[in-house]
Structure formats: structure tokens, C-alpha cells
Protein backbone atom coordinates (compact mmCIF):
# COMPACT_ATOMS: atom_id res chain seq x y z
CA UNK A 1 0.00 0.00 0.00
CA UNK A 2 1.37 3.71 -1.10
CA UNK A 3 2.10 5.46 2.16
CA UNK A 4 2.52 9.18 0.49
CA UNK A 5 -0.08 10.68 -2.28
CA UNK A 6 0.46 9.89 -5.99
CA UNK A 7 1.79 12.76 -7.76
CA UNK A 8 -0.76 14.78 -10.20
CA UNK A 9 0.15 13.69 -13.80
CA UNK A 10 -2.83 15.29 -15.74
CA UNK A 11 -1.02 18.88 -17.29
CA UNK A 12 -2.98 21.99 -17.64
CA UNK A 13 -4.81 22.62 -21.18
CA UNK A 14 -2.92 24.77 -23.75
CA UNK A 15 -5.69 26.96 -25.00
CA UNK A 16 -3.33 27.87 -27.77
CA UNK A 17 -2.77 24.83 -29.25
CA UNK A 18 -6.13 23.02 -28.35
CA UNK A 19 -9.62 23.94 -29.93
CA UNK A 20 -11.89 26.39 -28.73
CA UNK A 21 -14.24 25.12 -26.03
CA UNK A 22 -17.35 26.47 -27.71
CA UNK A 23 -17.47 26.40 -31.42
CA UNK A 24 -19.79 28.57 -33.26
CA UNK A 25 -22.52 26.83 -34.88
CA UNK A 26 -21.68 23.71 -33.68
CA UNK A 27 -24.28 22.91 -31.09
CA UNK A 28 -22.74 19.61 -29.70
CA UNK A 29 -19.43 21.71 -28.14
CA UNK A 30 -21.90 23.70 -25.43
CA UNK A 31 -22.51 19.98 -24.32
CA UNK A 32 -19.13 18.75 -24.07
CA UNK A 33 -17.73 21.76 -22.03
CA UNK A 34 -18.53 22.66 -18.67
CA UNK A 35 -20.57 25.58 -18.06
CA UNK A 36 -18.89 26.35 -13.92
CA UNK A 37 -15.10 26.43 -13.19
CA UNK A 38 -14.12 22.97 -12.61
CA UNK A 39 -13.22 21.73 -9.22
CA UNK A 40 -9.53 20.29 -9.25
CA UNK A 41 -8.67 17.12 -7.12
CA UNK A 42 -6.03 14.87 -7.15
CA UNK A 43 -6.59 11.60 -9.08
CA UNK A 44 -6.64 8.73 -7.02
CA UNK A 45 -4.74 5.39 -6.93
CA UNK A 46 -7.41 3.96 -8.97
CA UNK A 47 -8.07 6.28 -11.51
CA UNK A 48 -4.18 6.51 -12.38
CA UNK A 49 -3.49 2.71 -12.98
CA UNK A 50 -6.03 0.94 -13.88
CA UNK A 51 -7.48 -0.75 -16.04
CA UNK A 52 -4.38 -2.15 -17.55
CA UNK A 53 -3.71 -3.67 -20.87
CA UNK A 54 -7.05 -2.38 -21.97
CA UNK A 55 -6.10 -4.31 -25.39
CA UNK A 56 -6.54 -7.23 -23.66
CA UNK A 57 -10.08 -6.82 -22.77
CA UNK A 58 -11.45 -5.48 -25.83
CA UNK A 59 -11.63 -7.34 -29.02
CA UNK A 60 -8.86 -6.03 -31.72
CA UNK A 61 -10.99 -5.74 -35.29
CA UNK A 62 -7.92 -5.54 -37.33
CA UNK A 63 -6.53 -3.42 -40.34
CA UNK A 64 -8.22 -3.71 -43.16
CA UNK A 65 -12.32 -2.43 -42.98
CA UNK A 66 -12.22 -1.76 -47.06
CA UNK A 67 -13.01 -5.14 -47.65
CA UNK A 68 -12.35 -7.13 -51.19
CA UNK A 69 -13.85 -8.81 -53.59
CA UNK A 70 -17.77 -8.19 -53.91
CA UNK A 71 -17.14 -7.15 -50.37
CA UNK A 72 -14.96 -4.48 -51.06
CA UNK A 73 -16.29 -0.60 -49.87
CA UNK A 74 -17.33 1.59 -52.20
CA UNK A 75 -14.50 4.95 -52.37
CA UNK A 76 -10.77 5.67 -53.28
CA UNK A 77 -8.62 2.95 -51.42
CA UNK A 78 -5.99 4.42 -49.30
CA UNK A 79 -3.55 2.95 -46.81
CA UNK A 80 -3.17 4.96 -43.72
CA UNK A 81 0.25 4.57 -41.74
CA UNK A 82 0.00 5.80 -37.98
CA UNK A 83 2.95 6.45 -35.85
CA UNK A 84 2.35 7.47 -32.20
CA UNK A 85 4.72 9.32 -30.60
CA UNK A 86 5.65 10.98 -26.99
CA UNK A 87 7.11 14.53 -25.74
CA UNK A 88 10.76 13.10 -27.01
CA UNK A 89 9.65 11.40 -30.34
CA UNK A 90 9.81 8.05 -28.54
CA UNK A 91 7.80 5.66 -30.12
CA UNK A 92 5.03 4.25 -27.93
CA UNK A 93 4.15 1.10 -28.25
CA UNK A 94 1.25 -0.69 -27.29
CA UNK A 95 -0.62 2.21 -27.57
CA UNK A 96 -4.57 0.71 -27.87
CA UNK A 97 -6.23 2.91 -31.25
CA UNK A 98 -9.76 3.10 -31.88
CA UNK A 99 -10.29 4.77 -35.25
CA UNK A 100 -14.08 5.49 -37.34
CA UNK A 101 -15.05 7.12 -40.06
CA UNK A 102 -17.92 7.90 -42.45
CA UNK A 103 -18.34 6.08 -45.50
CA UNK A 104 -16.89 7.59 -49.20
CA UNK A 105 -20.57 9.35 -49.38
CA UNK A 106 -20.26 10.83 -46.18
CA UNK A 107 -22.25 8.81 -43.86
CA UNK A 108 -21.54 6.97 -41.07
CA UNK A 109 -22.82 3.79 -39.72
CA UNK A 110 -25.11 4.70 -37.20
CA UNK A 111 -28.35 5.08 -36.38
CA UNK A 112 -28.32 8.72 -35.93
CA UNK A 113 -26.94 9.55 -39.18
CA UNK A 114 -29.92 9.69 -41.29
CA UNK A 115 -28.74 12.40 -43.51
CA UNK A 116 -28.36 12.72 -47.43
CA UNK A 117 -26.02 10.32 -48.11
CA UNK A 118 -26.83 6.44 -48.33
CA UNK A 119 -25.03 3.99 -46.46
CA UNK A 120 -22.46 0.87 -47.46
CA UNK A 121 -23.62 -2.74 -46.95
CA UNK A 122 -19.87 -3.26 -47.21
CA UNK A 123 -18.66 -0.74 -44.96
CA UNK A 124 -18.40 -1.12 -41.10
CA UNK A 125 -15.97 2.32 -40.92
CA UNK A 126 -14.60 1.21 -37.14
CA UNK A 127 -11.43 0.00 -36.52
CA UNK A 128 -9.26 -1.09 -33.58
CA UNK A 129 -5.67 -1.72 -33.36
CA UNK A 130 -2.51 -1.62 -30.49
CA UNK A 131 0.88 -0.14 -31.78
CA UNK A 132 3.48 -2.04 -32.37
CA UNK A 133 7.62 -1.22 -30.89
CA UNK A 134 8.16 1.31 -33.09
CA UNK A 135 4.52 2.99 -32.43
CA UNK A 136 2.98 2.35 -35.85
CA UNK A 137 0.03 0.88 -36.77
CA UNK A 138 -1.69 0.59 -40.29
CA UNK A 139 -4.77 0.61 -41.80
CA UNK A 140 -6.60 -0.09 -45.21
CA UNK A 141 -10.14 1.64 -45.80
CA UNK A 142 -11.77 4.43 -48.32
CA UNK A 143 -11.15 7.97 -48.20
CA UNK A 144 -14.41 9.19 -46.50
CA UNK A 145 -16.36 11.55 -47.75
CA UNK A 146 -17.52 15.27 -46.99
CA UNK A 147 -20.87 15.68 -45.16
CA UNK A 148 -23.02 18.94 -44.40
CA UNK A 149 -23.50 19.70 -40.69
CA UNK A 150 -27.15 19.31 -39.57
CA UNK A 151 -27.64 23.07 -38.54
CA UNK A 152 -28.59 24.39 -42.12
CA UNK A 153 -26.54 27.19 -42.56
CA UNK A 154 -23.87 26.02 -45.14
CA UNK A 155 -21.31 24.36 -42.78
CA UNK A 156 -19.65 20.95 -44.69
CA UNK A 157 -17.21 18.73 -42.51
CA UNK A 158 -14.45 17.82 -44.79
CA UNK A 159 -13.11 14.32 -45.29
CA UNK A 160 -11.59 13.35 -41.63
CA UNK A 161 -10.88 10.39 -39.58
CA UNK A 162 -11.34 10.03 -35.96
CA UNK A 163 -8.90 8.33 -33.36
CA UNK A 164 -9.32 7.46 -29.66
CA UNK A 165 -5.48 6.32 -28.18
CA UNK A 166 -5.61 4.69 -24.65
CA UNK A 167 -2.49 4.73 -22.97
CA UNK A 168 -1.50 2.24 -19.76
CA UNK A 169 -3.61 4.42 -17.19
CA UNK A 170 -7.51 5.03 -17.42
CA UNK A 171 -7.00 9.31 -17.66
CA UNK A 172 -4.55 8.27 -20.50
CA UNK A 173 -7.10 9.00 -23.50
CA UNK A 174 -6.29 11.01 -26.56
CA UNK A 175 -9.69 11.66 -28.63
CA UNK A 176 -8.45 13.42 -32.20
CA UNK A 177 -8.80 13.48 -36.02
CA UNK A 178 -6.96 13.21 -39.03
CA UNK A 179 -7.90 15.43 -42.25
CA UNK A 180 -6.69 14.85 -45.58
CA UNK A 181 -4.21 17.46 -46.91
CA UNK A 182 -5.06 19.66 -50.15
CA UNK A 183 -9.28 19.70 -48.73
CA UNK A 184 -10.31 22.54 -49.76
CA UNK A 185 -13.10 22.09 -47.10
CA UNK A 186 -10.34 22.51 -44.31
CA UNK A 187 -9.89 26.08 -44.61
CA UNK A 188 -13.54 26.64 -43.36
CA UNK A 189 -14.01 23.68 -41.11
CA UNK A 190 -14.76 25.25 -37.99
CA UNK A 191 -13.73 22.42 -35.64
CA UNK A 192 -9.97 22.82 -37.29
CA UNK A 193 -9.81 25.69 -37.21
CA UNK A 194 -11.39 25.86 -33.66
CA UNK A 195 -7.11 25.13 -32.84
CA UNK A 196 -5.34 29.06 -32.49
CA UNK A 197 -1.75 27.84 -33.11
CA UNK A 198 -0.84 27.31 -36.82
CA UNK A 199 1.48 24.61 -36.28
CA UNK A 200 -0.72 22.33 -33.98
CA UNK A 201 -3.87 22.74 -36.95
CA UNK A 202 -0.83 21.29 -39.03
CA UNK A 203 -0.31 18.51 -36.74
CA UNK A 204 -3.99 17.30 -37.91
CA UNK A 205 -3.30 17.08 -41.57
CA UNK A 206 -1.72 13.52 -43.00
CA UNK A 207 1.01 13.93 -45.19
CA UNK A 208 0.44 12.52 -48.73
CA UNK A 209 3.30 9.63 -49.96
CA UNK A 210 3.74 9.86 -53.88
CA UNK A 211 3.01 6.53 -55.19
CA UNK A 212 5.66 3.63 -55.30
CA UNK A 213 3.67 0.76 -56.50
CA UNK A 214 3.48 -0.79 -53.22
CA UNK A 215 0.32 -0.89 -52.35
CA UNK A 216 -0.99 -0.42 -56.44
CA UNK A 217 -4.59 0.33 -55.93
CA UNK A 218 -4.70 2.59 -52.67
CA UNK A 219 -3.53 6.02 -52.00
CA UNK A 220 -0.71 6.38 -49.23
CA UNK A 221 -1.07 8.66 -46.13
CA UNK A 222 1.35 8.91 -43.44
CA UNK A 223 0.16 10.87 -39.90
CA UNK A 224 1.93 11.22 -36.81
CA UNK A 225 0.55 11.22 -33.29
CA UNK A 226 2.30 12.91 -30.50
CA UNK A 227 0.79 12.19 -27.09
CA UNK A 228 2.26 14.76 -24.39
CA UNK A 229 4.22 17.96 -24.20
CA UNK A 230 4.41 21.42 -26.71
CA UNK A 231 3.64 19.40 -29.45
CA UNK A 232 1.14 17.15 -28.76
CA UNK A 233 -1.71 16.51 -31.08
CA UNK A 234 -4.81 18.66 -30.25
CA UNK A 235 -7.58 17.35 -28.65
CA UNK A 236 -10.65 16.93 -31.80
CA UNK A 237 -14.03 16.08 -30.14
């Protein structure tokens, strides 16, 4: 049994290189901020080391969610390669990473999307994977597509992929996204630019790899995840 208090990991939020709490015309951020000052307390024994190995108690769903054959998703085929990174540019590995993602029309598979766009049969758009020793982790899917934002004033989402990292402690979450570079949806997407600091709204766009063959029939997209310190990848609700 610890004898003297656990020290307070969780650092204070950079409001200039994370996202505006309250983004205008976006009516889910009012509900996802608190409205009072919030009450700071020290995290407890509990809270700071468990549960461990969460990729052992959740199922892993693997790499590949474009499918093939007469199974194969409808969209561009890219290959997304994932590196996650700490304060240092150590690679972490093990890192647990959740990733979804609407289908090449824009939709996503859920029962509150009921929008414009019609869904895939062969499209699940979820994916779950743990990092290997050098931090990556890859995955095969369809570019998604754009979708209009349900308030009805002209806002469109541009094509993005979500990602929830768990680290070894439960307060170890990162929730972010990844956009596609060259969208010319990004410049007015008002969660991106939601982020003050030039360089961390960079830190959300993939870089694109020229073809080299290797994979032939997908588009190549590196993006790198950094988990702590000055240049750690916003926060994207």
C-alpha cells in the first residue's frame, strides 16, 4: 500500500494549441464543455493505474475495414500509416487505437446519421488496433467523404478520420482526427480551425506519400501522433 499521495500527472490545457471550447454553430461543443469552473482534485490510486492492458479486454478488429472482392467498400482505397509518438519522439508502443469514419458518401454507420447520403452494406468504418515497438500501426479503408452539418446554414465537414489512443492508465485517453491534406473544405471547417496555433492545426493534416507501386490500388497517407508535451496533437471532439 502507497504510504505518500500519488503525484498529479494530468497537465494543464494549452488553449493555444487546443480547440476552442465552444465552437460557433456547432451545437454539440456547449454539451461537451462545462458551463462552472471545474473543481480540481487529485486523481486517485485507482483512476491513475487501472485498467491495464485495456487491449486485452477489448476485441482487436484488425486493419483492413475496405473489404475485397464483392465485399470491397465503395470509395478511393488508401492505406493509412499511424505512428504514435511521446514529448521526445519516442515511439510508444502498445498504444490501444480506436479509429471510425464515415463512408466515401459521407455517412456513417449509425443510427443517428440519417442524412443525405446512403449507407455501405460493405462498410463497417470502425477499426481497432494496439501499436506495435516502433509505435505504428496501419490501416486499409476508403477515403471518407464530406458531409453537411445538420444546422442548415452552409457548414460541410471535410473528409476526416477520428482516433481514440488509450495509454497504460484510465486518464490516458487522446480523442483526435486526421484530415486529408489539399481539402479545400479545411480552410472553413470550424472544428480545425477551432485550434489558435498554426502549427498544432498542421499537426492534424496527414502527409500525402507519392506513389511507389506498393500498395498499387490505394492512395498512401502517413500521420503522426504525438501524445504529451508542446507538441502534442490537439484534442478533436
Amino acid at each position: 500500500m502507497l504510504s505518500i499521495p500519488m503525484p498529479t500527472i494530468i497537465q494543464p490545457r494549452d488553449e493555444r494549441t487546443q480547440p476552442a471550447r465552444i465552437v460557433a454553430g456547432y451545437p454539440q461543443t456547449p454539451l461537451r464543455n462545462p458551463r462552472q469552473p471545474l473543481v480540481k482534485r487529485s486523481p486517485t490510486l485507482s483512476e491513475l493505474s487501472g485498467p491495464l492492458e485495456a487491449a486485452r479486454r477489448v476485441k482487436l478488429l484488425g486493419g483492413d475495414i475496405a473489404g475485397h472482392g464483392d465485399k470491397q467498400a465503395i470509395g478511393q482505397l488508401i492505406h493509412l500509416k499511424v505512428r504514435v509518438l511521446d514529448e521526445d519522439g519516442a515511439p510508444v508502443g502498445g498504444t490501444l487505437v480506436e479509429m471510425w469514419q464515415a463512408n466515401a458518401a459521407g455517412r456513417y454507420l449509425h443510427p443517428n446519421d440519417d442524412d443525405h447520403a446512403p449507407p455501405d452494406p460493405n462498410f463497417y468504418g470502425a477499426a481497432r488496433l494496439v501499436t506495435d515497438e516502433s509505435g505504428r500501426c496501419e490501416l486499409r479503408t476508403v477515403k471518407p467523404g464530406a458531409y453537411p452539418v445538420p444546422t442548415r446554414d452552409g457548414w460541410w465537414r471535410p473528409p476526416h478520420v477520428h482516433f481514440s489512443l488509450f495509454g497504460k492508465v484510465w486518464l490516458s485517453r487522446l480523442v483526435t482526427q486526421m484530415y486529408f491534406p489539399g481539402e479545400p473544405l479545411n480552410g472553413q471547417d470550424r472544428i480545425l480551425n477551432a485550434v489558435p496555433d498554426t502549427a498544432a492545426r498542421e499537426s492534424l493534416v496527414a502527409r500525402y506519400l507519392p506513389p511507389t507501386g506498393d500498395p498499387h490500388d490505394a492512395l498512401v497517407f502517413e500521420h503522426q501522433i504525438v501524445l504529451r508535451g508542446r507538441a502534442a496533437t490537439p484534442v478533436q471532439p
